[in-house]
PDB file of N, CA and C in Angstrom:
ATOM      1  N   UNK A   1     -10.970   8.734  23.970  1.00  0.00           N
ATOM      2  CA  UNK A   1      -9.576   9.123  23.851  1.00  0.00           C
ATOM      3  C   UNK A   1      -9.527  10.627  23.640  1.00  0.00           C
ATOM      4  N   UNK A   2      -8.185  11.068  24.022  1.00  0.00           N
ATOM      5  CA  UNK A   2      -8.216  12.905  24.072  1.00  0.00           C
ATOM      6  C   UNK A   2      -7.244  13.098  23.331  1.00  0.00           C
ATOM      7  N   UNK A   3      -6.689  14.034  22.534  1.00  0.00           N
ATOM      8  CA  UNK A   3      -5.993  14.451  21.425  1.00  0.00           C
ATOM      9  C   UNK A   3      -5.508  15.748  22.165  1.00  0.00           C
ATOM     10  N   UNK A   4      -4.006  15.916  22.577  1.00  0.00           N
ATOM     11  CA  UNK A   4      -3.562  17.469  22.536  1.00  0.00           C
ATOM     12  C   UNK A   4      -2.869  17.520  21.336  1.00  0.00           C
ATOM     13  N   UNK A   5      -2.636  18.786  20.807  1.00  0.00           N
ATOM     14  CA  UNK A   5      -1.903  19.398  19.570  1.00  0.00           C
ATOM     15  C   UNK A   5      -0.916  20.577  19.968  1.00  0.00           C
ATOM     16  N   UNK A   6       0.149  20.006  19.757  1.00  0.00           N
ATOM     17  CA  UNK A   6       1.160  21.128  20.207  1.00  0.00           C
ATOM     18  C   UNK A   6       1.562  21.799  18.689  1.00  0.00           C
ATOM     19  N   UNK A   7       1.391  22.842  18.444  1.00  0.00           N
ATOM     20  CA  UNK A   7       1.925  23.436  17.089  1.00  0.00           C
ATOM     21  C   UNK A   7       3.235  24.207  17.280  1.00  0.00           C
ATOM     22  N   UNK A   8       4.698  23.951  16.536  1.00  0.00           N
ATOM     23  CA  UNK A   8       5.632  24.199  16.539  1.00  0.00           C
ATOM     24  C   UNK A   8       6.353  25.059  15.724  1.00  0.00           C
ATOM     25  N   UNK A   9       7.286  25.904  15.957  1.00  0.00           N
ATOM     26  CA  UNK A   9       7.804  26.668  14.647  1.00  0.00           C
ATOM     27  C   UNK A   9       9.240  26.503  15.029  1.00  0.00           C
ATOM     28  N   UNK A  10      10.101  25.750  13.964  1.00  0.00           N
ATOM     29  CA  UNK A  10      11.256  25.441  14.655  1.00  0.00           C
ATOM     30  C   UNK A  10      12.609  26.654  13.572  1.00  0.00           C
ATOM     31  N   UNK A  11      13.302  27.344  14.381  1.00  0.00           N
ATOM     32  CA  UNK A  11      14.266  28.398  13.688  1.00  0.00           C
ATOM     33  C   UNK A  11      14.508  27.569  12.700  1.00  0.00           C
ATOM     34  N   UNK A  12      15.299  28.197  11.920  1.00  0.00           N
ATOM     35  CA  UNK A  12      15.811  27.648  10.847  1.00  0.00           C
ATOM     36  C   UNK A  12      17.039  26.690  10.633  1.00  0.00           C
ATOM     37  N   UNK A  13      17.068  25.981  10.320  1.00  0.00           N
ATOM     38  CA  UNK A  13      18.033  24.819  10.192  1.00  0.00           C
ATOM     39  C   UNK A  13      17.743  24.120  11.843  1.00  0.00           C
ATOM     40  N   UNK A  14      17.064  23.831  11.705  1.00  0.00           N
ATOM     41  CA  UNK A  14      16.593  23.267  13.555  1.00  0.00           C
ATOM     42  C   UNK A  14      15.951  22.043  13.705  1.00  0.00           C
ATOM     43  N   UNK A  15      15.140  21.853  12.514  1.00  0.00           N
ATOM     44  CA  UNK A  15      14.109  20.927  12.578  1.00  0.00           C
ATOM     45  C   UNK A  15      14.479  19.676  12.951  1.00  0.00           C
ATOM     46  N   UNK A  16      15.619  19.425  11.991  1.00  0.00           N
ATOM     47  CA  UNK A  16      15.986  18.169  12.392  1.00  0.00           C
ATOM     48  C   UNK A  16      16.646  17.598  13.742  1.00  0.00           C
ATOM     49  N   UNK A  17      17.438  19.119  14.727  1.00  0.00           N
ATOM     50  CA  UNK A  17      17.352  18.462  16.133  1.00  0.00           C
ATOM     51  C   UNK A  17      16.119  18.799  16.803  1.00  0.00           C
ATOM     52  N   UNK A  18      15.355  19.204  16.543  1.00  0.00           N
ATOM     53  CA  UNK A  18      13.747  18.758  17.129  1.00  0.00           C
ATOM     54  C   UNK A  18      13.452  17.532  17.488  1.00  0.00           C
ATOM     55  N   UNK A  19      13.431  17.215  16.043  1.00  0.00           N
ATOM     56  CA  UNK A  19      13.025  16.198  15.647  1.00  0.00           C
ATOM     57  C   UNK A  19      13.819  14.956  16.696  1.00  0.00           C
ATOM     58  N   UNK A  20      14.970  15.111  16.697  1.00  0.00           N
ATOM     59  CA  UNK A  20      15.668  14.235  17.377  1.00  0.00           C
ATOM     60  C   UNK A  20      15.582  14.488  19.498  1.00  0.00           C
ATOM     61  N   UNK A  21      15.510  15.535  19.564  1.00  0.00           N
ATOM     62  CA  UNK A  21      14.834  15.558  21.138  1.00  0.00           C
ATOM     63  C   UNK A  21      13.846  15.044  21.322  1.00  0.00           C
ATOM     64  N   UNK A  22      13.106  15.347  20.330  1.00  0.00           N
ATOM     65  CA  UNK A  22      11.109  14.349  20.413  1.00  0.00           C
ATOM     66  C   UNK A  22      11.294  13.027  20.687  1.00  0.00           C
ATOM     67  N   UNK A  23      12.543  12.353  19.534  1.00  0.00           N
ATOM     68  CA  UNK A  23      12.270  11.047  19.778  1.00  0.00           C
ATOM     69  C   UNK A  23      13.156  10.406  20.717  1.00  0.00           C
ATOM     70  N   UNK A  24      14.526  11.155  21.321  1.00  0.00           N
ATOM     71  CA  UNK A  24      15.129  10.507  22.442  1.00  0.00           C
ATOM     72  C   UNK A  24      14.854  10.846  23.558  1.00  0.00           C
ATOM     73  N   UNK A  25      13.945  12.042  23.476  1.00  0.00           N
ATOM     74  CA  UNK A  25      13.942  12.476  25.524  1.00  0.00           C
ATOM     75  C   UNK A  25      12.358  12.742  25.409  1.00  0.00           C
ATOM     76  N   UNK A  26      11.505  13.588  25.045  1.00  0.00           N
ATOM     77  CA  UNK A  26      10.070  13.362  24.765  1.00  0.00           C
ATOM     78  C   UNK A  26       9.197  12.213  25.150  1.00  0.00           C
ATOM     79  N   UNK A  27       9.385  11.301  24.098  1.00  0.00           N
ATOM     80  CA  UNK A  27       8.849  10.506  23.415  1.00  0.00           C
ATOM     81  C   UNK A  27       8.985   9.108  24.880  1.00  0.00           C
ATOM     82  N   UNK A  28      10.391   9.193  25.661  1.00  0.00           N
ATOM     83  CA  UNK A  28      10.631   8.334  26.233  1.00  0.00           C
ATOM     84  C   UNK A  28       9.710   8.563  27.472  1.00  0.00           C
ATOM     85  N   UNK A  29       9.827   9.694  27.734  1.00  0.00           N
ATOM     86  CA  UNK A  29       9.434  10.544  29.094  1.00  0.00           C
ATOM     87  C   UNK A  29       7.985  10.454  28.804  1.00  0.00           C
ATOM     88  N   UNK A  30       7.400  10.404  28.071  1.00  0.00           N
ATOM     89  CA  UNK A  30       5.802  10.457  27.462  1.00  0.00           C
ATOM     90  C   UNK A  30       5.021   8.533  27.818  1.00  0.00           C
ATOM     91  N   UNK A  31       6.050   8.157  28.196  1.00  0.00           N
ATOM     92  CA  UNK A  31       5.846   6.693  27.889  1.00  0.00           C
ATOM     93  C   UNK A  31       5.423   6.003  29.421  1.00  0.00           C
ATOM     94  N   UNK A  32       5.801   6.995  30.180  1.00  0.00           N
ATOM     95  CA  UNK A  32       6.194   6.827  31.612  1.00  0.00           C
ATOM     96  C   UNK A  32       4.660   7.619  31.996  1.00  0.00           C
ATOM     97  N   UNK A  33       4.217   8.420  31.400  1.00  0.00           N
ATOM     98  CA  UNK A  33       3.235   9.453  32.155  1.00  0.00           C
ATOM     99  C   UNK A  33       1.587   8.174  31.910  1.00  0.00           C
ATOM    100  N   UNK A  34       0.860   8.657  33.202  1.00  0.00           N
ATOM    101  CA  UNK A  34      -0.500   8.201  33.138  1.00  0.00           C
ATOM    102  C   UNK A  34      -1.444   8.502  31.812  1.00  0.00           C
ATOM    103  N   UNK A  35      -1.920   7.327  31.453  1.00  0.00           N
ATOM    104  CA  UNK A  35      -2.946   7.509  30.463  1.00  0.00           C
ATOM    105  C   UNK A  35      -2.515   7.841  29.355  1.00  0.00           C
ATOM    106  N   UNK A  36      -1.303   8.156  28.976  1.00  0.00           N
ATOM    107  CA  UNK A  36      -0.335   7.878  27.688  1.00  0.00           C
ATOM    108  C   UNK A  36      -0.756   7.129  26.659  1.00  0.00           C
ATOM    109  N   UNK A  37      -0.895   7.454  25.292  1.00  0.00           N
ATOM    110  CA  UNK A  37      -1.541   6.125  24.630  1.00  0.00           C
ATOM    111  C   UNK A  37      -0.690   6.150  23.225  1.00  0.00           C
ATOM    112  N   UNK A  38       0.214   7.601  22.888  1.00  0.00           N
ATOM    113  CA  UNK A  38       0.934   7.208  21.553  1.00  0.00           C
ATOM    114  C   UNK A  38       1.056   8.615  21.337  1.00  0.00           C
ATOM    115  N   UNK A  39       1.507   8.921  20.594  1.00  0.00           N
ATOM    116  CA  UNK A  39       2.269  10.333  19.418  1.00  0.00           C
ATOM    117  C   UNK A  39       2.867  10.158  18.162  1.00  0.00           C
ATOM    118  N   UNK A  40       2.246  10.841  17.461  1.00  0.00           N
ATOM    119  CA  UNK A  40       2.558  11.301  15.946  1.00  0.00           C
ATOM    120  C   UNK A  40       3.398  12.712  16.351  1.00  0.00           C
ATOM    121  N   UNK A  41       4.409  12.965  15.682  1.00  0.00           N
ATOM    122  CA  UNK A  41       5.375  14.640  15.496  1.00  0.00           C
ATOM    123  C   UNK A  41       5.616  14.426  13.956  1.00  0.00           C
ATOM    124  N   UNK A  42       4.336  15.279  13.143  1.00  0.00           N
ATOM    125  CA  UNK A  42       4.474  16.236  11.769  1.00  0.00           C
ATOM    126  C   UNK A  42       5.335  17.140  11.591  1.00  0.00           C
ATOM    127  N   UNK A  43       5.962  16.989  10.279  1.00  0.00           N
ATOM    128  CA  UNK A  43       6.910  18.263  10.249  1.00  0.00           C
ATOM    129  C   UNK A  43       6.463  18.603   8.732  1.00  0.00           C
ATOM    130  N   UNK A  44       6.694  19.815   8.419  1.00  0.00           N
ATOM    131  CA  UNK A  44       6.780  20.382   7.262  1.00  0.00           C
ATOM    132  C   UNK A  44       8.246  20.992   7.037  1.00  0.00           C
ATOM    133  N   UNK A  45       9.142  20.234   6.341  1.00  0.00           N
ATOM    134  CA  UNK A  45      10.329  20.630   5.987  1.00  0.00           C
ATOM    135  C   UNK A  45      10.547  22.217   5.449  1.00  0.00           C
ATOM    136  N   UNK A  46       9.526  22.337   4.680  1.00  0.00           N
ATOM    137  CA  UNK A  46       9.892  23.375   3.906  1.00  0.00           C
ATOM    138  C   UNK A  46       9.240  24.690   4.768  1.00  0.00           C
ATOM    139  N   UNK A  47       8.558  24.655   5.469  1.00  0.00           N
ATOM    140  CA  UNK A  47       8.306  25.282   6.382  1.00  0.00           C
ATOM    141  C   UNK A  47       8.588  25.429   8.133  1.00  0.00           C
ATOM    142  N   UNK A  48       9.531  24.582   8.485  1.00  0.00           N
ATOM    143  CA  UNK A  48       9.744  24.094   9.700  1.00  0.00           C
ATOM    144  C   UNK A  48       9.500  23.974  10.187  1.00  0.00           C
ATOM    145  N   UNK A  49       8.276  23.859  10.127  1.00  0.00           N
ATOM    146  CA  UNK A  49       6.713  23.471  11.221  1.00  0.00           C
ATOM    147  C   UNK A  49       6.347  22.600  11.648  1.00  0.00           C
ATOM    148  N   UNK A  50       6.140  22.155  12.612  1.00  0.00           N
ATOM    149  CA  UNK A  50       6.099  20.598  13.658  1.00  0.00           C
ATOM    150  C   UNK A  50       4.503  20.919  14.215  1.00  0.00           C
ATOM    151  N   UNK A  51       3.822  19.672  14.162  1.00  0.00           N
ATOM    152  CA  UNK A  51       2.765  19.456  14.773  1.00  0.00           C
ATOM    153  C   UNK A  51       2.869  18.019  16.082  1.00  0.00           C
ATOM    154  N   UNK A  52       3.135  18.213  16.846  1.00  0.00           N
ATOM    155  CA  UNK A  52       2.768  17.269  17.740  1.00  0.00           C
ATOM    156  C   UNK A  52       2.068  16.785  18.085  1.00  0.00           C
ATOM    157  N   UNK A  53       1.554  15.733  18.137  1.00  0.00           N
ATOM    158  CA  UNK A  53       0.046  15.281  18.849  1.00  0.00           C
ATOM    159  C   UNK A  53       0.542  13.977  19.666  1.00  0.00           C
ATOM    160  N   UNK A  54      -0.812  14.211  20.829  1.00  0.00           N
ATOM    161  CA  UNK A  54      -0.300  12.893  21.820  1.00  0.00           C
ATOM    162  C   UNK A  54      -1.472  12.562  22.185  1.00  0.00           C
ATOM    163  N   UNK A  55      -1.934  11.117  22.338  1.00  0.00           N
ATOM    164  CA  UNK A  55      -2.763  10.330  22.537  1.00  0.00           C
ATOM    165  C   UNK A  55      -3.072  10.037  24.334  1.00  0.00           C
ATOM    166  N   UNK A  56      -3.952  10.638  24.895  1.00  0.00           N
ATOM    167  CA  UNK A  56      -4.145  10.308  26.029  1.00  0.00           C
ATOM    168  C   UNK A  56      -5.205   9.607  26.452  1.00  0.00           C
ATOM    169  N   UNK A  57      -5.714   8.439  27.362  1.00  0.00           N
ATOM    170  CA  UNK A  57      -6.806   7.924  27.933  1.00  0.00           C
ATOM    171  C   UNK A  57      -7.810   8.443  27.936  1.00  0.00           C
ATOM    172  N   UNK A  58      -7.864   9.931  28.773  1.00  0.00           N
ATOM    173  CA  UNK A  58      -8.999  10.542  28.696  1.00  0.00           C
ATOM    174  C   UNK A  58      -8.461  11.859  29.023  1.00  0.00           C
ATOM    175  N   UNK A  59      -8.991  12.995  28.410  1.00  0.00           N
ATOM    176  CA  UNK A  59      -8.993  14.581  28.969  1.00  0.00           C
ATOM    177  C   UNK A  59      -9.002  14.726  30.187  1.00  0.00           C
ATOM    178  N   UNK A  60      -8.878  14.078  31.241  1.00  0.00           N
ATOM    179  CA  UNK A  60      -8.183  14.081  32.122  1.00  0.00           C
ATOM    180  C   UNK A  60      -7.162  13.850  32.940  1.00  0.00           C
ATOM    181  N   UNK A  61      -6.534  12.335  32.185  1.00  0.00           N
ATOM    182  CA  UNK A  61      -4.957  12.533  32.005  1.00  0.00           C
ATOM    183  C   UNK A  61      -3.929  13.163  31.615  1.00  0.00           C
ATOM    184  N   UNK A  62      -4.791  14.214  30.495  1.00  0.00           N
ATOM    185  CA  UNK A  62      -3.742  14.976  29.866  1.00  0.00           C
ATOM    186  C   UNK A  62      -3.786  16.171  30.826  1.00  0.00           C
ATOM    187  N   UNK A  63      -4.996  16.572  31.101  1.00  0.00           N
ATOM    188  CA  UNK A  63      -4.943  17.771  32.098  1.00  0.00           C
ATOM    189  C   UNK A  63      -4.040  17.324  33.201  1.00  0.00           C
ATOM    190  N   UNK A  64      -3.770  16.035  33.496  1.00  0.00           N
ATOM    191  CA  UNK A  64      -3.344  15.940  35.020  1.00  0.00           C
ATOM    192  C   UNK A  64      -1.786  15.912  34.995  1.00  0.00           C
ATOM    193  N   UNK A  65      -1.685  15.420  33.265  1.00  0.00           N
ATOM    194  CA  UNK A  65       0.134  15.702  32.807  1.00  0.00           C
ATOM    195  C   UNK A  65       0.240  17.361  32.839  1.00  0.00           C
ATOM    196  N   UNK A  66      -0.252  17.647  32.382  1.00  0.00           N
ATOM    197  CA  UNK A  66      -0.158  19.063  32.311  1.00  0.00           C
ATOM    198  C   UNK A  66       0.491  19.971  33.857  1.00  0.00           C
ATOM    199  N   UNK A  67      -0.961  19.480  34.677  1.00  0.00           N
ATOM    200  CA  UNK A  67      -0.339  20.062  35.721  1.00  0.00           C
ATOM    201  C   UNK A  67       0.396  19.673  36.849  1.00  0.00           C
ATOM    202  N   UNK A  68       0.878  18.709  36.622  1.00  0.00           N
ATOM    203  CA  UNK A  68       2.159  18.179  36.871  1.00  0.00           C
ATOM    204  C   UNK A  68       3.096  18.855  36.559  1.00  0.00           C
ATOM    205  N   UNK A  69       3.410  19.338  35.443  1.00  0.00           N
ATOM    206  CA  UNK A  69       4.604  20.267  35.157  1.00  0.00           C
ATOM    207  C   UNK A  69       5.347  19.647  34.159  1.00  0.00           C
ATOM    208  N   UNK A  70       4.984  18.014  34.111  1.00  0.00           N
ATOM    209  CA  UNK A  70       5.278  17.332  32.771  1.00  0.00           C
ATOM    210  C   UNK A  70       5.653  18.239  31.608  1.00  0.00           C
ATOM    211  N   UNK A  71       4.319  18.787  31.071  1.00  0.00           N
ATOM    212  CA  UNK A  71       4.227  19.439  29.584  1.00  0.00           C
ATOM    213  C   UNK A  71       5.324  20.719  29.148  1.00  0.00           C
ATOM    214  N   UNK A  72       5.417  21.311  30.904  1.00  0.00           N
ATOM    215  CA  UNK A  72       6.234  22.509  30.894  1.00  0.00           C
ATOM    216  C   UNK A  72       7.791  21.623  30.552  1.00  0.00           C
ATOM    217  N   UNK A  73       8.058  20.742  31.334  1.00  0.00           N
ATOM    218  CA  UNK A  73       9.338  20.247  31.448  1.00  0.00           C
ATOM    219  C   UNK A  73       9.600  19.865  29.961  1.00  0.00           C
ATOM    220  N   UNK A  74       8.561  19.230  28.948  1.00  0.00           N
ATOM    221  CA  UNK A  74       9.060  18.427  27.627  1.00  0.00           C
ATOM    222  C   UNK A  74       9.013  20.141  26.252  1.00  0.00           C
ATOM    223  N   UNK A  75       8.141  21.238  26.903  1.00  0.00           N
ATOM    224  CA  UNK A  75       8.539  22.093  25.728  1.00  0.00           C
ATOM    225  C   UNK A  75       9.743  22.718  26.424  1.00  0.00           C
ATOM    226  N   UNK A  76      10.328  22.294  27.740  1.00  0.00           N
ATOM    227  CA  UNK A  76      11.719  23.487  27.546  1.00  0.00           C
ATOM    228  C   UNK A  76      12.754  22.706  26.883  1.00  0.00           C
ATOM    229  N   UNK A  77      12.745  21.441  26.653  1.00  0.00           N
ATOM    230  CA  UNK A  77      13.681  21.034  25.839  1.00  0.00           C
ATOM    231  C   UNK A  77      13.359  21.020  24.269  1.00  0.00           C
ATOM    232  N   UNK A  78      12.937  21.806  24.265  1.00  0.00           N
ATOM    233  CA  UNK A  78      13.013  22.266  22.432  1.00  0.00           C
ATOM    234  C   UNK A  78      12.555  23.756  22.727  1.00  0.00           C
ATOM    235  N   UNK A  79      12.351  24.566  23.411  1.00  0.00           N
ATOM    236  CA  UNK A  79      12.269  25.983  23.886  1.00  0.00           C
ATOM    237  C   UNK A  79      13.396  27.094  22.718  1.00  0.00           C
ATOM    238  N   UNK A  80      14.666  26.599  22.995  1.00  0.00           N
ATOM    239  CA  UNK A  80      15.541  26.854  22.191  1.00  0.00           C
ATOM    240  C   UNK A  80      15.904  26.742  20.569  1.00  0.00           C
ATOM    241  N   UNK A  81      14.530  25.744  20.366  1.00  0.00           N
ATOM    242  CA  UNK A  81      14.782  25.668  18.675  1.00  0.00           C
ATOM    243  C   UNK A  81      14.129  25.789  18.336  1.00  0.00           C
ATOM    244  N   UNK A  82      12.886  27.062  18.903  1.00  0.00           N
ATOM    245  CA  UNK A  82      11.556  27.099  18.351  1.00  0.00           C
ATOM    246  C   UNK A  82      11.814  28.768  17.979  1.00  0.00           C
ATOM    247  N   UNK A  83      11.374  29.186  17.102  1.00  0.00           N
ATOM    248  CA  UNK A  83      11.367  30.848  17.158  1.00  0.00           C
ATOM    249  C   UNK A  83      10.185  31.388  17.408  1.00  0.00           C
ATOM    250  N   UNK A  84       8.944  30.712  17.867  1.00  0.00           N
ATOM    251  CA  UNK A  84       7.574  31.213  18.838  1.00  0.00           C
ATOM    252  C   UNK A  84       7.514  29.782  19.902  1.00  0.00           C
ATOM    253  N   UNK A  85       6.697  30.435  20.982  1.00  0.00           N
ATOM    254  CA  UNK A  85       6.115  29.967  21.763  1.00  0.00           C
ATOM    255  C   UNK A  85       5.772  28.724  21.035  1.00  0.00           C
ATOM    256  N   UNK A  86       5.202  27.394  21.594  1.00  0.00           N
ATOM    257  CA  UNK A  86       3.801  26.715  20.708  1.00  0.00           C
ATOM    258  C   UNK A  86       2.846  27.104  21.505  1.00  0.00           C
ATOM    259  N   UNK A  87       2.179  26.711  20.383  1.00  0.00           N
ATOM    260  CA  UNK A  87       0.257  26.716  20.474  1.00  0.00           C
ATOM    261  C   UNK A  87      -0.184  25.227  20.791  1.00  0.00           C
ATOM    262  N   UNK A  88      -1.026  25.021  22.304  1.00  0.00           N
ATOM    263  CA  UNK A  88      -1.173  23.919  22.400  1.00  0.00           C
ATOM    264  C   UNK A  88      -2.857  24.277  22.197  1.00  0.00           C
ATOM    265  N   UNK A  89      -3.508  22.768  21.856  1.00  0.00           N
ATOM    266  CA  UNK A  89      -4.933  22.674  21.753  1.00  0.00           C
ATOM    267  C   UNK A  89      -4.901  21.184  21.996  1.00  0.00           C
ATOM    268  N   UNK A  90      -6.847  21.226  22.871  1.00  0.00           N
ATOM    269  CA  UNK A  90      -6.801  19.950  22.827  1.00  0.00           C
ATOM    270  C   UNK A  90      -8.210  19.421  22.141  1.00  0.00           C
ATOM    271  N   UNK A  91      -8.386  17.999  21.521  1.00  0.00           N
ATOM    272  CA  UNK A  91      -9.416  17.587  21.365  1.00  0.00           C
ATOM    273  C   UNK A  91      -9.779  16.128  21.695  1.00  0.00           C
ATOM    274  N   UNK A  92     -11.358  16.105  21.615  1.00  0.00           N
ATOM    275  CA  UNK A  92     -11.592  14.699  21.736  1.00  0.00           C
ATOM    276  C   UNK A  92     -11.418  13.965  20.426  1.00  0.00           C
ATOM    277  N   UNK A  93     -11.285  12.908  20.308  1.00  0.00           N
ATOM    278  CA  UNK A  93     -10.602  12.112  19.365  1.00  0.00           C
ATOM    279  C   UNK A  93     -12.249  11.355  19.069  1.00  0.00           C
ATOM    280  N   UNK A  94     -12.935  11.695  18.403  1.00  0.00           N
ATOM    281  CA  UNK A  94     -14.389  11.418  18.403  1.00  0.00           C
ATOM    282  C   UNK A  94     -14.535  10.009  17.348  1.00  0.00           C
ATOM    283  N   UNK A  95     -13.380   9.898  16.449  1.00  0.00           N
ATOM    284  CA  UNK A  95     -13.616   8.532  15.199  1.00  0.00           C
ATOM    285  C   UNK A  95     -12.190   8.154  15.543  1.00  0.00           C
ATOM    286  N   UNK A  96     -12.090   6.656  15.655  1.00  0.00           N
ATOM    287  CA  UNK A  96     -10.644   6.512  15.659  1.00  0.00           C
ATOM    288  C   UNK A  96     -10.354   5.221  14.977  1.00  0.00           C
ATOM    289  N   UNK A  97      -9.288   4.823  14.314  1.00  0.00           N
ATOM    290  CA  UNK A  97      -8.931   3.531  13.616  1.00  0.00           C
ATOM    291  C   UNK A  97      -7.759   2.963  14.199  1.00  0.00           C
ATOM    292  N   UNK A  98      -6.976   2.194  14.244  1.00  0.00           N
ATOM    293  CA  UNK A  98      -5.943   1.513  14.741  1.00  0.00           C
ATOM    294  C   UNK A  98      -6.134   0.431  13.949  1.00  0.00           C
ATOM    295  N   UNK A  99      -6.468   0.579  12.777  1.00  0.00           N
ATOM    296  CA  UNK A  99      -6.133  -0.889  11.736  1.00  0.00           C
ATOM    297  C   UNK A  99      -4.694  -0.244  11.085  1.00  0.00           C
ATOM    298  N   UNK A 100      -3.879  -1.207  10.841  1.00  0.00           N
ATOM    299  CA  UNK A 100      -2.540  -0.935  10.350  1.00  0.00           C
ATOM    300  C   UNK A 100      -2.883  -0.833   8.654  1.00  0.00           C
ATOM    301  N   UNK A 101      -2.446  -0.074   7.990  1.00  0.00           N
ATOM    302  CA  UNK A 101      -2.068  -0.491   6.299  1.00  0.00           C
ATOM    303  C   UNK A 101      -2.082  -1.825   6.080  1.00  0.00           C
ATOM    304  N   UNK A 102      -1.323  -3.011   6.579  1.00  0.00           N
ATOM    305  CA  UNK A 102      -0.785  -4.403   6.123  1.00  0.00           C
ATOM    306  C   UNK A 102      -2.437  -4.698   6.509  1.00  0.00           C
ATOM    307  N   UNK A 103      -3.264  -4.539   7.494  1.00  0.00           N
ATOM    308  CA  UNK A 103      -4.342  -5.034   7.699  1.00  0.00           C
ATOM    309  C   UNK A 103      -5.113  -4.998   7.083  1.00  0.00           C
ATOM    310  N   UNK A 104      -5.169  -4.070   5.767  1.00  0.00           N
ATOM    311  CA  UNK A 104      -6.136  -3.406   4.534  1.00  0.00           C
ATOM    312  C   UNK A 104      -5.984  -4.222   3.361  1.00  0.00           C
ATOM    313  N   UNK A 105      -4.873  -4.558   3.082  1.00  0.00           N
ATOM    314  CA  UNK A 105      -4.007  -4.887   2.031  1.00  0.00           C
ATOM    315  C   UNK A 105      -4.935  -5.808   1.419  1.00  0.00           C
ATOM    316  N   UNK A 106      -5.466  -5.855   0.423  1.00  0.00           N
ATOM    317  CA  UNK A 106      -6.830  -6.948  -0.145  1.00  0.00           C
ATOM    318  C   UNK A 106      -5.827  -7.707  -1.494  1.00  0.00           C
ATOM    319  N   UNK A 107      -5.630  -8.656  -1.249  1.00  0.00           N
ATOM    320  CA  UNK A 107      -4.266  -9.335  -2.268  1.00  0.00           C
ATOM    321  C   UNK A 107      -5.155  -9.279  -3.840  1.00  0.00           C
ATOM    322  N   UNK A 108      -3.841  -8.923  -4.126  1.00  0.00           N
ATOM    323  CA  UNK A 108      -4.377  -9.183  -6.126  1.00  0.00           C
ATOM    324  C   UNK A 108      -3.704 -10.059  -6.631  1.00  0.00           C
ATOM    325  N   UNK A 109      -4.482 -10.295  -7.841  1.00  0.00           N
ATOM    326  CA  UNK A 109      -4.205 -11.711  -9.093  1.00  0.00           C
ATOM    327  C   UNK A 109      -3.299 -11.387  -9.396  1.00  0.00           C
ATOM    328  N   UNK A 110      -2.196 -12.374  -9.777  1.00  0.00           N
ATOM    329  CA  UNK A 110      -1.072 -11.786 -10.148  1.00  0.00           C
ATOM    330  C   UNK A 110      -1.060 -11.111 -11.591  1.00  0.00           C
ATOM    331  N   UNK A 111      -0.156 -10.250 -11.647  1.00  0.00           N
ATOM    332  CA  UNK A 111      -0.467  -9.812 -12.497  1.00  0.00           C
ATOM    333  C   UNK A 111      -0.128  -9.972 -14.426  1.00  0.00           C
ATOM    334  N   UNK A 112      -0.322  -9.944 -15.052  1.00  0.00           N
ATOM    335  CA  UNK A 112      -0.427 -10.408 -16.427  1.00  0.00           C
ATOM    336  C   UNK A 112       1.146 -10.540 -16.989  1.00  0.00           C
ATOM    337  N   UNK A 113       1.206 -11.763 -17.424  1.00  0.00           N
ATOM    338  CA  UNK A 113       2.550 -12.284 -17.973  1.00  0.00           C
ATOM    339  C   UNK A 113       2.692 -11.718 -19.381  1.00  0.00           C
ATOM    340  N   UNK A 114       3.475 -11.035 -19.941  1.00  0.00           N
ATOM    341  CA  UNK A 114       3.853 -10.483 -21.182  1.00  0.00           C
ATOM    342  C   UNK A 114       4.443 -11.651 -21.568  1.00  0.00           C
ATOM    343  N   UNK A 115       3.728 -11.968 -23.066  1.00  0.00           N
ATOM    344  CA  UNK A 115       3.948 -12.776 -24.029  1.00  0.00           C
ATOM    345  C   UNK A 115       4.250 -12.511 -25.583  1.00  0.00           C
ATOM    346  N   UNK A 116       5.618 -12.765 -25.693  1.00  0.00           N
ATOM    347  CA  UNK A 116       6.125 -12.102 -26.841  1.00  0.00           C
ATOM    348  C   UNK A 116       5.860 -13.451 -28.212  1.00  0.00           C
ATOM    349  N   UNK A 117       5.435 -12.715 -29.308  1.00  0.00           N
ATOM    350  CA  UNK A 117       4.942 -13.711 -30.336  1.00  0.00           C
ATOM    351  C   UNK A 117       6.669 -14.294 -30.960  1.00  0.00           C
TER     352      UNK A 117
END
């Protein structure tokens, strides 16, 4: 699996329609492309900083979204609420988990009944 990282700086008071282009036009459009496999979008409120990441098949799907014009087409719709460029990077995704939380969950004894004398 291949990991790109889009790093974001969104103007001020912005974040939250970022946030909301990612998940109605992005996110949809991302779903449709080859070798697609998922996305996380980090934000740091207090800093307005968005990290994107997107899950692709292999480093070569993402290269092939790329030059498609895909990648260009999904940062011009947040182009306007960014006050830099982003910084994209990519990596291989070398350890990976896909166990959910609920799948971890190791049940406990219930716990101790308070007994008043």
């Amino acid at each position: 699996m291949f990991a790109r990282v889009t790093t974001m700086q969104a103007s001020a008071g912005k974040l939250d329609a970022l946030v909301r282009v990612y998940e109605k036009t992005v996110l949809p459009a991302a779903a449709t492309e080859h070798g697609f496999r998922g996305t996380y979008l980090l934000t740091d409120r207090g800093g307005s900083k968005c990290v994107a990441m997107t899950f692709w098949e292999t480093e070569d799907d993402a290269m092939a979204n790329e030059a498609s014009g895909y990648y260009q087409e999904q940062v011009d719709k947040v182009r306007h609420l960014l006050t830099t460029p982003p910084m994209r990077e990519g990596y291989e995704a070398a350890v990976q988990d896909t166990t959910t939380q609920e799948d971890r969950v190791i049940p406990m004894a219930a716990p101790p009944q308070s007994v008043t004398p």
